[in-house]
N, C-alpha and C. Protein backbone atom coordinates (compact mmCIF):
# COMPACT_ATOMS: atom_id res chain seq x y z
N UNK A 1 120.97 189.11 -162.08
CA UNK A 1 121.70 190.31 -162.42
C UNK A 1 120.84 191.55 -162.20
N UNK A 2 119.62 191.41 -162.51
CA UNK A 2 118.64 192.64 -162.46
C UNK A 2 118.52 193.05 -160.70
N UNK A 3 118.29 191.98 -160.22
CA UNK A 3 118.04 192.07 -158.78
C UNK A 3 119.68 192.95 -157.97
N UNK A 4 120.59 192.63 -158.38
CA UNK A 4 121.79 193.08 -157.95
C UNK A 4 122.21 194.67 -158.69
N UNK A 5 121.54 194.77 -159.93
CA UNK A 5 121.76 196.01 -160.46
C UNK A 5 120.44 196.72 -159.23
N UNK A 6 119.08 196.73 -159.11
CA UNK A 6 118.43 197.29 -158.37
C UNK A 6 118.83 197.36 -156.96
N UNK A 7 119.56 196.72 -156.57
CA UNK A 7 119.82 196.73 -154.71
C UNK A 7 121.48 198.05 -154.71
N UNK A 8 121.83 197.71 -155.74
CA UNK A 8 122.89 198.94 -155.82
C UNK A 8 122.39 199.87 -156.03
N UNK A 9 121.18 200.14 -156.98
CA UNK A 9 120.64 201.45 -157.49
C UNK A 9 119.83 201.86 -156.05
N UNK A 10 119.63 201.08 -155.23
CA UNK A 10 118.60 201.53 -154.06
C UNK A 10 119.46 201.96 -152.97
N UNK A 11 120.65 201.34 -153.17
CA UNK A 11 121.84 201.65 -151.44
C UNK A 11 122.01 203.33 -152.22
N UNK A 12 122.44 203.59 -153.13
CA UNK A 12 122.28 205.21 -153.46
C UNK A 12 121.86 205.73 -154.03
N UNK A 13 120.40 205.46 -153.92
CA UNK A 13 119.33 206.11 -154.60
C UNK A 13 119.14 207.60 -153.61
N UNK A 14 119.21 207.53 -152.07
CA UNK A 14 119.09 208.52 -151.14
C UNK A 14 120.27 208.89 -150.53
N UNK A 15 121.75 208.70 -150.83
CA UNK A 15 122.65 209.09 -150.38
C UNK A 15 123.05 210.81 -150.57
N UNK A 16 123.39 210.95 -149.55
CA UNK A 16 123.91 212.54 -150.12
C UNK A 16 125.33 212.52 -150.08
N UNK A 17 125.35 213.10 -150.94
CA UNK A 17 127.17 213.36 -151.17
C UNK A 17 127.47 214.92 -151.21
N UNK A 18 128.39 215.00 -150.29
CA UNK A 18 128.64 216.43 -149.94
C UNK A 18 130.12 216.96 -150.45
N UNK A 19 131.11 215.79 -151.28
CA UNK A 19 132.37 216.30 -151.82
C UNK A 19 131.84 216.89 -152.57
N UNK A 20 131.85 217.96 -153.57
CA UNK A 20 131.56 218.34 -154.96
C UNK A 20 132.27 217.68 -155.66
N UNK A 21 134.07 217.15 -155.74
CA UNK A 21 134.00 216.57 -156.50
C UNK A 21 133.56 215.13 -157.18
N UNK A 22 133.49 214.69 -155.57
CA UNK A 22 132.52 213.27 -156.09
C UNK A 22 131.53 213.32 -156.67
N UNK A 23 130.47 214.12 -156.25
CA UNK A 23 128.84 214.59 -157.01
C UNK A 23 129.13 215.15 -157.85
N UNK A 24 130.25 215.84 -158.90
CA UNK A 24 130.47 215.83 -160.01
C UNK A 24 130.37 215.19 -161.04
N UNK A 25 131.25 213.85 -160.39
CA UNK A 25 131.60 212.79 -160.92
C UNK A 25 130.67 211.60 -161.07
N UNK A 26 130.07 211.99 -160.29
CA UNK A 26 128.47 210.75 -160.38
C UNK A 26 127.44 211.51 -160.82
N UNK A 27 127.52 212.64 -160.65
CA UNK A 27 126.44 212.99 -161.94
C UNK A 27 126.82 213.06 -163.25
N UNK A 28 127.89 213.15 -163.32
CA UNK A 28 128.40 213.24 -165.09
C UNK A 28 128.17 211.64 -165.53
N UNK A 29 128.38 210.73 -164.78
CA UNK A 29 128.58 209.31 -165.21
C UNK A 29 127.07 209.10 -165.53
N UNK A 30 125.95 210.24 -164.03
CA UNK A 30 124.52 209.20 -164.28
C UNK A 30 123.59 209.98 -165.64
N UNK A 31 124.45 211.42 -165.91
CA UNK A 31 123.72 211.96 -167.49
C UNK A 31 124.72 210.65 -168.62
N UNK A 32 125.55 210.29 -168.71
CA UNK A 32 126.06 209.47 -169.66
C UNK A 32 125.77 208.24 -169.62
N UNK A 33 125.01 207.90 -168.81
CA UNK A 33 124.74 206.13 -168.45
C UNK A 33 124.05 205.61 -169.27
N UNK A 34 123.09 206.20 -170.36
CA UNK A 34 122.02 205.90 -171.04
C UNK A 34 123.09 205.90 -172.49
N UNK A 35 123.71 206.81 -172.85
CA UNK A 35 124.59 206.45 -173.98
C UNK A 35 125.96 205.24 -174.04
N UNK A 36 126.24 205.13 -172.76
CA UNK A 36 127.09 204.76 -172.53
C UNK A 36 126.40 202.75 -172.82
N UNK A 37 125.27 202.86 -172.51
CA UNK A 37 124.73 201.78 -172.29
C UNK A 37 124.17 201.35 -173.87
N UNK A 38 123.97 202.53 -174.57
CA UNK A 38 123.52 201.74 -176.01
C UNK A 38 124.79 202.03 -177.31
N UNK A 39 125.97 202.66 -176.72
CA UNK A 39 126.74 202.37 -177.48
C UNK A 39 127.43 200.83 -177.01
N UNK A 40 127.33 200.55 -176.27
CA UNK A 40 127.56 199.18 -175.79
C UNK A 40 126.93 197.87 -176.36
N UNK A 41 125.67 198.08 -176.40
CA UNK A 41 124.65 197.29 -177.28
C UNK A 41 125.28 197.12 -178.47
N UNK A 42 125.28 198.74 -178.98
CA UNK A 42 125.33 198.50 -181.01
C UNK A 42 126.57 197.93 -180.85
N UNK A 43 127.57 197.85 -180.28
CA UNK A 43 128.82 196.71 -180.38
C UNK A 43 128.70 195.28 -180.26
N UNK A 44 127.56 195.21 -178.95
CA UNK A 44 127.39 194.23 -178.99
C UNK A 44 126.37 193.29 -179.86
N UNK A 45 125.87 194.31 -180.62
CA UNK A 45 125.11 193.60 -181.71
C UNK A 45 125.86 193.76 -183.10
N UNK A 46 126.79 194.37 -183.74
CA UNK A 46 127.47 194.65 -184.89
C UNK A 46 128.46 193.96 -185.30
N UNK A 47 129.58 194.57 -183.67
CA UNK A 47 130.87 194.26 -183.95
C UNK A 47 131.11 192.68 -183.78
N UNK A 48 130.30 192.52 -182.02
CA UNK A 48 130.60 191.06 -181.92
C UNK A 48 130.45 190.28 -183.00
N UNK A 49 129.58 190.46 -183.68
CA UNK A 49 129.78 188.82 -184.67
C UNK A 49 130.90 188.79 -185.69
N UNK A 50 131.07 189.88 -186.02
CA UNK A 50 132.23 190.02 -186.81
C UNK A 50 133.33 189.88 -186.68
N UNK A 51 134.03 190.39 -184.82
CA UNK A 51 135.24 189.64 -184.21
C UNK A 51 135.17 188.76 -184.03
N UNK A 52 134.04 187.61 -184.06
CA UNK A 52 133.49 186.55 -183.70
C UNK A 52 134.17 185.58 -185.05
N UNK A 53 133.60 185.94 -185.79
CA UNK A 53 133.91 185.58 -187.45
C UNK A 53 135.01 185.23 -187.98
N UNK A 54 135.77 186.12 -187.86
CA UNK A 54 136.98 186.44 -187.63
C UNK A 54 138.26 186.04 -187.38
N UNK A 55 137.62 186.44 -186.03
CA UNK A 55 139.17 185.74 -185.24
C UNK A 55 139.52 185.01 -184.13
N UNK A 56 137.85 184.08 -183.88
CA UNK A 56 138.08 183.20 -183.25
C UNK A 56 137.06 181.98 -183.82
């Protein structure tokens, strides 16, 4: 998985993007990627066991 997350991060690591609205849109996603990624965690460390518990 790591190897496949890095070979994507490298095909556009040097791309230029010349829509504005696309380079909008991928820069807004790559300032949110870091929250986006540990509100994901604390679910996956909180909630899961509890839907886990639960209701299955």
């Amino acid at each position: 998985m790591t190897v496949l997350a890095m070979s994507i991060f490298l095909m556009f690591y040097d791309m230029d993007i010349r829509g504005k609205v696309v380079r909008d849109i991928v820069k807004s996603i790559s300032l949110w990627s870091l929250d986006i990624f540990l509100c994901s965690s604390l679910f996956d460390a909180y909630l899961n066991p509890y839907f886990k518990a639960h209701y299955f």
